[in-house]
N, C-alpha and C. Protein backbone atom coordinates (compact mmCIF):
# COMPACT_ATOMS: atom_id res chain seq x y z
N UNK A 1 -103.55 159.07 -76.06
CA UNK A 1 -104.80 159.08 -75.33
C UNK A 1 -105.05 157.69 -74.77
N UNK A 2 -105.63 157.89 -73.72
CA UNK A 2 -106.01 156.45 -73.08
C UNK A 2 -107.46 156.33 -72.33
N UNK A 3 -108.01 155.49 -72.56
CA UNK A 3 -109.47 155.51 -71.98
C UNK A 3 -109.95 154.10 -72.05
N UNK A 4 -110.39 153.72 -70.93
CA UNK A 4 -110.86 152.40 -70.51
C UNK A 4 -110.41 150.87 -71.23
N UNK A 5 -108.81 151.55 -70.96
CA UNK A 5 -107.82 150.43 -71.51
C UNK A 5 -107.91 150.21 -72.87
N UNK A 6 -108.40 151.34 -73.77
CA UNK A 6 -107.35 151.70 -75.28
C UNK A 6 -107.21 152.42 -75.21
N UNK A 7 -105.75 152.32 -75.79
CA UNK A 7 -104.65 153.38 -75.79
C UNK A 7 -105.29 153.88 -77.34
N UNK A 8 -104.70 154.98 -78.01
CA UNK A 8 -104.72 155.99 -79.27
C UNK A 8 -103.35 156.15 -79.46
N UNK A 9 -102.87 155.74 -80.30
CA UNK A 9 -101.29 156.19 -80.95
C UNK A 9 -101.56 157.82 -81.26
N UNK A 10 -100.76 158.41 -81.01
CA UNK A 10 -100.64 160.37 -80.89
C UNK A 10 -100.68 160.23 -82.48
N UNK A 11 -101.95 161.02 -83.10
CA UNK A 11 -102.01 160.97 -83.86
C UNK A 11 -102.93 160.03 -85.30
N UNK A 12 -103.49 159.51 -84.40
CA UNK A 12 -104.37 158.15 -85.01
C UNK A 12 -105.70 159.08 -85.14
N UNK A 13 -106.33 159.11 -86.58
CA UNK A 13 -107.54 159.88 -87.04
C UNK A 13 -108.72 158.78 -87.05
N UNK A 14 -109.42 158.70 -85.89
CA UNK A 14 -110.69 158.00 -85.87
C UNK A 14 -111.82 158.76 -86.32
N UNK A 15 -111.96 159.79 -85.82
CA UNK A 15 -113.27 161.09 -86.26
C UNK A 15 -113.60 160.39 -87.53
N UNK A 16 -114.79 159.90 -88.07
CA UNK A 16 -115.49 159.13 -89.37
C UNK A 16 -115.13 158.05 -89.16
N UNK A 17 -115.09 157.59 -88.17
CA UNK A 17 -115.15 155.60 -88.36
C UNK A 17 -116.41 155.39 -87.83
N UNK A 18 -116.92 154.06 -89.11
CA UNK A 18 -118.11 153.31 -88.67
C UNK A 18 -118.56 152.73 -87.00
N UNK A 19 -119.73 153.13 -87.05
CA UNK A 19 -119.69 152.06 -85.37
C UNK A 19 -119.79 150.77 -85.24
N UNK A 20 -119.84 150.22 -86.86
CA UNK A 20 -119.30 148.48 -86.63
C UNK A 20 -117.38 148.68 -86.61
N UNK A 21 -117.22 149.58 -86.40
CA UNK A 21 -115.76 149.71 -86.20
C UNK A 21 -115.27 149.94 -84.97
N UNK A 22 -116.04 150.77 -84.10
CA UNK A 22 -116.22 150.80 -82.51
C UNK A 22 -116.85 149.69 -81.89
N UNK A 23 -117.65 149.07 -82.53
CA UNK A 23 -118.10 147.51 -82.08
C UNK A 23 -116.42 146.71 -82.01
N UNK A 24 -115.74 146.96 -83.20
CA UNK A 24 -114.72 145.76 -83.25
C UNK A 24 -113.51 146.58 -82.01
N UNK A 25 -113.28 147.51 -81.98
CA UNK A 25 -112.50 148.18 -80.77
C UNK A 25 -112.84 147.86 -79.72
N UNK A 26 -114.32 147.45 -79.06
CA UNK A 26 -114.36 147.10 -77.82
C UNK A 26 -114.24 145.42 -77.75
N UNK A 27 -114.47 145.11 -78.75
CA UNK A 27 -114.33 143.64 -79.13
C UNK A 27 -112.84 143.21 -78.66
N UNK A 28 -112.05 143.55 -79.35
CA UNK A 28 -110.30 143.99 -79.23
C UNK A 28 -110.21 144.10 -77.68
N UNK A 29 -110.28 145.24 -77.07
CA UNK A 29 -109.79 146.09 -76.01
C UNK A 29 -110.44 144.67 -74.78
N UNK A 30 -111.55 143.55 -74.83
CA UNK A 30 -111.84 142.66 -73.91
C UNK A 30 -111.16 141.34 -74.46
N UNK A 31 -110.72 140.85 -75.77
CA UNK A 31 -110.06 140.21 -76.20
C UNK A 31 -108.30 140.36 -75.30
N UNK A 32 -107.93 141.48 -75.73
CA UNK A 32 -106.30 141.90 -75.36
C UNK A 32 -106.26 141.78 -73.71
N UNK A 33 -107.37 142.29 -72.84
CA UNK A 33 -107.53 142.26 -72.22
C UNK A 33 -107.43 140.76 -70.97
N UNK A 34 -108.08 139.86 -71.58
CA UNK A 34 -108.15 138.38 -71.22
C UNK A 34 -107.10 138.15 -71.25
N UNK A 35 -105.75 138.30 -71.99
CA UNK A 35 -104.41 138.52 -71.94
C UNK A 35 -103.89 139.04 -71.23
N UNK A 36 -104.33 139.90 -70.22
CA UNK A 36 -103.76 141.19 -69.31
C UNK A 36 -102.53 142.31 -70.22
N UNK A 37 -103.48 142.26 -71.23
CA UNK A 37 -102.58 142.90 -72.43
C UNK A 37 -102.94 143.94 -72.93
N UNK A 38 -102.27 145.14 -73.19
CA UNK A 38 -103.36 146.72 -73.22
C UNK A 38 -103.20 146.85 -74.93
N UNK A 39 -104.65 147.28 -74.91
CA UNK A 39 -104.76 147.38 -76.15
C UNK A 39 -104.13 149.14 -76.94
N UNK A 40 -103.29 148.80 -78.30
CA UNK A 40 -103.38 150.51 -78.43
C UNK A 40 -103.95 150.32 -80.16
N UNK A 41 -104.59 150.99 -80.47
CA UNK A 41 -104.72 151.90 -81.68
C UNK A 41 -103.43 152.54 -82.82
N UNK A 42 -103.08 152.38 -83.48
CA UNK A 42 -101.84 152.66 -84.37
C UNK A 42 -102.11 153.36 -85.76
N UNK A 43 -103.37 152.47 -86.08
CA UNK A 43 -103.95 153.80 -87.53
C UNK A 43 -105.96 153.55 -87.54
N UNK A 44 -106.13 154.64 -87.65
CA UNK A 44 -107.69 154.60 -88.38
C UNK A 44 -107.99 154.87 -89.83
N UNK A 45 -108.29 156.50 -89.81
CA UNK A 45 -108.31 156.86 -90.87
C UNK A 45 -107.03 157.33 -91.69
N UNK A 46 -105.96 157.65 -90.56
CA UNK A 46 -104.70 158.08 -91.41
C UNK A 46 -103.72 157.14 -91.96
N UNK A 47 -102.82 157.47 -91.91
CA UNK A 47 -101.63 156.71 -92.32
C UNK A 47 -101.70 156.27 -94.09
N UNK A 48 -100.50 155.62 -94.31
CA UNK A 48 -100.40 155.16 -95.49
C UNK A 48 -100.87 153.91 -95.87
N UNK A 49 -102.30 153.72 -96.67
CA UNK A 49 -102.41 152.05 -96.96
C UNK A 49 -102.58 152.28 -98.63
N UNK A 50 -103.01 151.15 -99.08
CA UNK A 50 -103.38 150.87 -100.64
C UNK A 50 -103.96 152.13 -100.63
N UNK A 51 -104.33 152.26 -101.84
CA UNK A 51 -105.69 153.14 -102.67
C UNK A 51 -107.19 152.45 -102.38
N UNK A 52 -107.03 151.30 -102.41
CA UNK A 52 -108.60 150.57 -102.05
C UNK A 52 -108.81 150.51 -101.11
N UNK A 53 -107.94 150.63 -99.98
CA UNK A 53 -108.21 150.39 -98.25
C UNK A 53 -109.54 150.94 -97.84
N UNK A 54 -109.80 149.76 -96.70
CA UNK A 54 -110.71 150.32 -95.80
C UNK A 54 -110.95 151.29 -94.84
N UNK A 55 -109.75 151.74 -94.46
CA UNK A 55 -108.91 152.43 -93.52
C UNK A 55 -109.93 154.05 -94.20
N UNK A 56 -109.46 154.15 -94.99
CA UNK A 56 -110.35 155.66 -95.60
C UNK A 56 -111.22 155.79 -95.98
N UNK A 57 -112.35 154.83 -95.77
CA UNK A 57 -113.77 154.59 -95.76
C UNK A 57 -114.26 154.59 -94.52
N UNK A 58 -113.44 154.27 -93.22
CA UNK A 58 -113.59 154.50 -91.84
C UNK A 58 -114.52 153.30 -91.60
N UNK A 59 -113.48 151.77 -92.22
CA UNK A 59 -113.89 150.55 -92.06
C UNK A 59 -113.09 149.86 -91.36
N UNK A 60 -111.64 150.67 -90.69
CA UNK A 60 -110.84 149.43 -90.61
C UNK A 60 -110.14 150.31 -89.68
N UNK A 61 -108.42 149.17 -88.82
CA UNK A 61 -108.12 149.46 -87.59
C UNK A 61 -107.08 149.21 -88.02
N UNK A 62 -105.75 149.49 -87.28
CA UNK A 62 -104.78 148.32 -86.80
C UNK A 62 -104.51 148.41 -85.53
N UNK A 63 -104.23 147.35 -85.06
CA UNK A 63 -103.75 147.34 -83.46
C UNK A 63 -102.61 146.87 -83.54
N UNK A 64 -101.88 147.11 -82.21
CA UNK A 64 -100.12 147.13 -82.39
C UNK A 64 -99.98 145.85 -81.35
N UNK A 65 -99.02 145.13 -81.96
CA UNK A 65 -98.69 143.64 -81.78
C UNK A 65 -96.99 143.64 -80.67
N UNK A 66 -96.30 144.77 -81.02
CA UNK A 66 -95.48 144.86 -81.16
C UNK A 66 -94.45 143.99 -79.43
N UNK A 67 -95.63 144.14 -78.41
CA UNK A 67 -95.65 144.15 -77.29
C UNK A 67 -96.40 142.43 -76.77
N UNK A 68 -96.58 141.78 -78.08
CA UNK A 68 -96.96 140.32 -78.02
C UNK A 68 -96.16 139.61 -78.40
N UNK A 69 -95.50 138.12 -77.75
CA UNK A 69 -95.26 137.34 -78.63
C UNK A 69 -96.08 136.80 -79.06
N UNK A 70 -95.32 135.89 -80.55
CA UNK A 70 -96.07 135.48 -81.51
C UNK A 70 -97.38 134.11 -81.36
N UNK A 71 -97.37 133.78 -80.26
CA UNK A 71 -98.48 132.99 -80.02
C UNK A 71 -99.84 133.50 -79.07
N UNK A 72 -99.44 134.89 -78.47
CA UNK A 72 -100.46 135.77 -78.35
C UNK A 72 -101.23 136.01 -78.75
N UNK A 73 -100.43 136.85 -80.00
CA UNK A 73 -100.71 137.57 -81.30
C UNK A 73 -101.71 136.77 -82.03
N UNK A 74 -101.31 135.82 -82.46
CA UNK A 74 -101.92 134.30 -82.69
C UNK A 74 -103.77 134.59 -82.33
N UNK A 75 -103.17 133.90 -81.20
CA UNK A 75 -104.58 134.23 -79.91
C UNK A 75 -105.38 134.74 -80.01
N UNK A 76 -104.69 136.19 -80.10
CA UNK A 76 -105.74 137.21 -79.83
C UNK A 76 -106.24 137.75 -81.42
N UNK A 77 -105.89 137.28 -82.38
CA UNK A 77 -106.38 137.93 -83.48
C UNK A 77 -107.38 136.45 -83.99
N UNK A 78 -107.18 135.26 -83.47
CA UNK A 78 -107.91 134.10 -83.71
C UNK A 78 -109.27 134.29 -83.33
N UNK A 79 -109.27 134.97 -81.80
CA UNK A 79 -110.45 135.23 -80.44
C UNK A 79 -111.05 135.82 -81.34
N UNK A 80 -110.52 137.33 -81.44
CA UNK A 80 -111.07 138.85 -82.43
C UNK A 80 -111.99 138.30 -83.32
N UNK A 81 -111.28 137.56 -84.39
CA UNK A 81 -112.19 136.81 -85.67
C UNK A 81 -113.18 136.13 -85.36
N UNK A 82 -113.23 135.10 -84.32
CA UNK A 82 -114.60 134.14 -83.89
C UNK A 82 -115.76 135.36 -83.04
N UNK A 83 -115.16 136.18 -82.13
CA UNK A 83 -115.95 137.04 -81.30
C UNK A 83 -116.42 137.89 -82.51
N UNK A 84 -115.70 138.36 -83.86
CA UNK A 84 -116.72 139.47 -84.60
C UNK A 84 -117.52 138.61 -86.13
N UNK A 85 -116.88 137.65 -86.35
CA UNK A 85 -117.77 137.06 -87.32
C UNK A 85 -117.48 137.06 -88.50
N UNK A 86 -118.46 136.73 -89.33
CA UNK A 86 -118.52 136.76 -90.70
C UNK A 86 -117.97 137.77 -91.97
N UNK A 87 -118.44 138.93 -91.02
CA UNK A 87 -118.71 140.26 -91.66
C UNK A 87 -117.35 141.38 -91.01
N UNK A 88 -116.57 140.87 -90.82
CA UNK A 88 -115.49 140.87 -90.57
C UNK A 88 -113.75 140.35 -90.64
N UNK A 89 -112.94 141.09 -91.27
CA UNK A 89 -112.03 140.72 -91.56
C UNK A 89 -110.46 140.85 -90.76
N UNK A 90 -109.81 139.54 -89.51
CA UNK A 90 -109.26 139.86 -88.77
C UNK A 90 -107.68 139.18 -89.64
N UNK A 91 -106.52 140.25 -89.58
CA UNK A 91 -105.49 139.72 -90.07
C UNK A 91 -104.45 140.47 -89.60
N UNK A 92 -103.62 139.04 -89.10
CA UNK A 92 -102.33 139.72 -87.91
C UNK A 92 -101.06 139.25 -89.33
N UNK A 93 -100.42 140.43 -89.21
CA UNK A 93 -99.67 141.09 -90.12
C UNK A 93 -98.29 141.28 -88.86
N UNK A 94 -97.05 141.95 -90.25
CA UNK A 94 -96.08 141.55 -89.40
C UNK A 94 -96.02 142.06 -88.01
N UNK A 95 -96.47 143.49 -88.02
CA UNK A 95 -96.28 144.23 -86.83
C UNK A 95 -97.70 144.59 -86.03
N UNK A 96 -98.83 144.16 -86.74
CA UNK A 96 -100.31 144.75 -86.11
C UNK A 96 -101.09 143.58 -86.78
N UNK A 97 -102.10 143.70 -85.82
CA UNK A 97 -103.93 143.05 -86.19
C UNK A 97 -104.28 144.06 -87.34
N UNK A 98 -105.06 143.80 -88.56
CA UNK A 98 -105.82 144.59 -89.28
C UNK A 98 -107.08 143.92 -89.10
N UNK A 99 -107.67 144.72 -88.33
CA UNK A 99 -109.43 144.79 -88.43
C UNK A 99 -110.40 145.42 -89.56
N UNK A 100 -111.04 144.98 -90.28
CA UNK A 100 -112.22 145.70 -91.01
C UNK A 100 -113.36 144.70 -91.46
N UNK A 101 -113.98 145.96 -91.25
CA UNK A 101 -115.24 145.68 -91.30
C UNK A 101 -115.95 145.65 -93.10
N UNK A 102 -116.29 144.16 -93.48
CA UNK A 102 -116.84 144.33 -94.80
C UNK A 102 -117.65 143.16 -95.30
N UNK A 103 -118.93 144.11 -94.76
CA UNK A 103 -120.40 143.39 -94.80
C UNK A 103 -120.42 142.31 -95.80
N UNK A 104 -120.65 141.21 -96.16
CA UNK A 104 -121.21 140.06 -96.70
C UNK A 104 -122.57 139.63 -96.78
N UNK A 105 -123.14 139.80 -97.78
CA UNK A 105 -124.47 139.66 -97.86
C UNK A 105 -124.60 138.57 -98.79
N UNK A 106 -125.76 137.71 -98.24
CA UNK A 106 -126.43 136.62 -99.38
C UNK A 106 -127.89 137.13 -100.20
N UNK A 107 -127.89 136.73 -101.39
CA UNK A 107 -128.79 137.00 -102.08
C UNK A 107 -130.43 136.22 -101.29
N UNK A 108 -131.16 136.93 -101.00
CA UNK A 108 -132.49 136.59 -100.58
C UNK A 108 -133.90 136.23 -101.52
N UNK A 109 -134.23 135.33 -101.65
CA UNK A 109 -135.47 134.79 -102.31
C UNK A 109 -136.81 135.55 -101.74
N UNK A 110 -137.19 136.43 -102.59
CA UNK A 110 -138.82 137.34 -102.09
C UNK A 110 -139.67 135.62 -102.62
N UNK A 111 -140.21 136.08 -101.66
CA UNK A 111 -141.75 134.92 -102.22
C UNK A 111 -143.05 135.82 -102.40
C-alpha cells in the first residue's frame, strides 16, 4: 500500500496502533522525505519481537533502512528523535529505525 509517500510492507498489521504512533509516522514520512527518500512501514503490530515489545501494545514501528546508506540512516533516525522528543524512543538497528512510543512522566508536587 502506498499513500502520501508511506509505503505499508504487504502485510504490516497497523489496525490498533496508538495515534502517538501515527503522530511518529508522519513525523518519519517528512523526515525521510527531506532526504528525497520514501518512507516504508515493515512491522506494526505483527511480526516477531520480544514478549515485552511495544509493537503489540500498538506503541511501536519499524521503518526499513535497507535503501539508506549508513549516514542517512544516521540522519534520519537522529532528525526522528529531536522532531518527536522525550516521550519517544528512536533506534536505528541493523536493518530498520525502531520507533516507540513510551510516555515519561515526572512526579508532580499538588500544593
Amino acid at each position: 500500500m502506498d499513500m502520501a509517500g508511506i509505503r505499508i510492507k504487504a502485510g504490516v498489521q497497523l489496525t490498533g496502533i496508538r495515534p502517538e504512533i501515527v503522530l511518529a509516522i508522519f513525523a518519519a514520512s517528512w523526515v525521510y522525505s527531506k532526504y528525497g527518500k520514501p518512507l516504508c512501514i515493515t512491522s506494526g503490530l505483527d511480526g516477531k519481537h520480544s514478549a515485552t515489545s511495544l509493537h503489540y501494545a500498538g506503541q511501536a514501528v519499524d521503518l526499513r533502512t535497507r535503501h539508506l546508506d549508513k549516514e542517512v540512516a544516521e540522519s534520519i533516525a537522529a532528525e526522528l528523535n529531536a522532531a518527536l522528543g522525550d516521550h519517544y524512543d528512536v533506534i536505528l538497528e541493523a536493518n530498520h529505525i525502531h520507533v516507540e512510543f513510551q510516555p515519561r512522566y515526572t512526579a508532580r508536587t499538588v500544593h
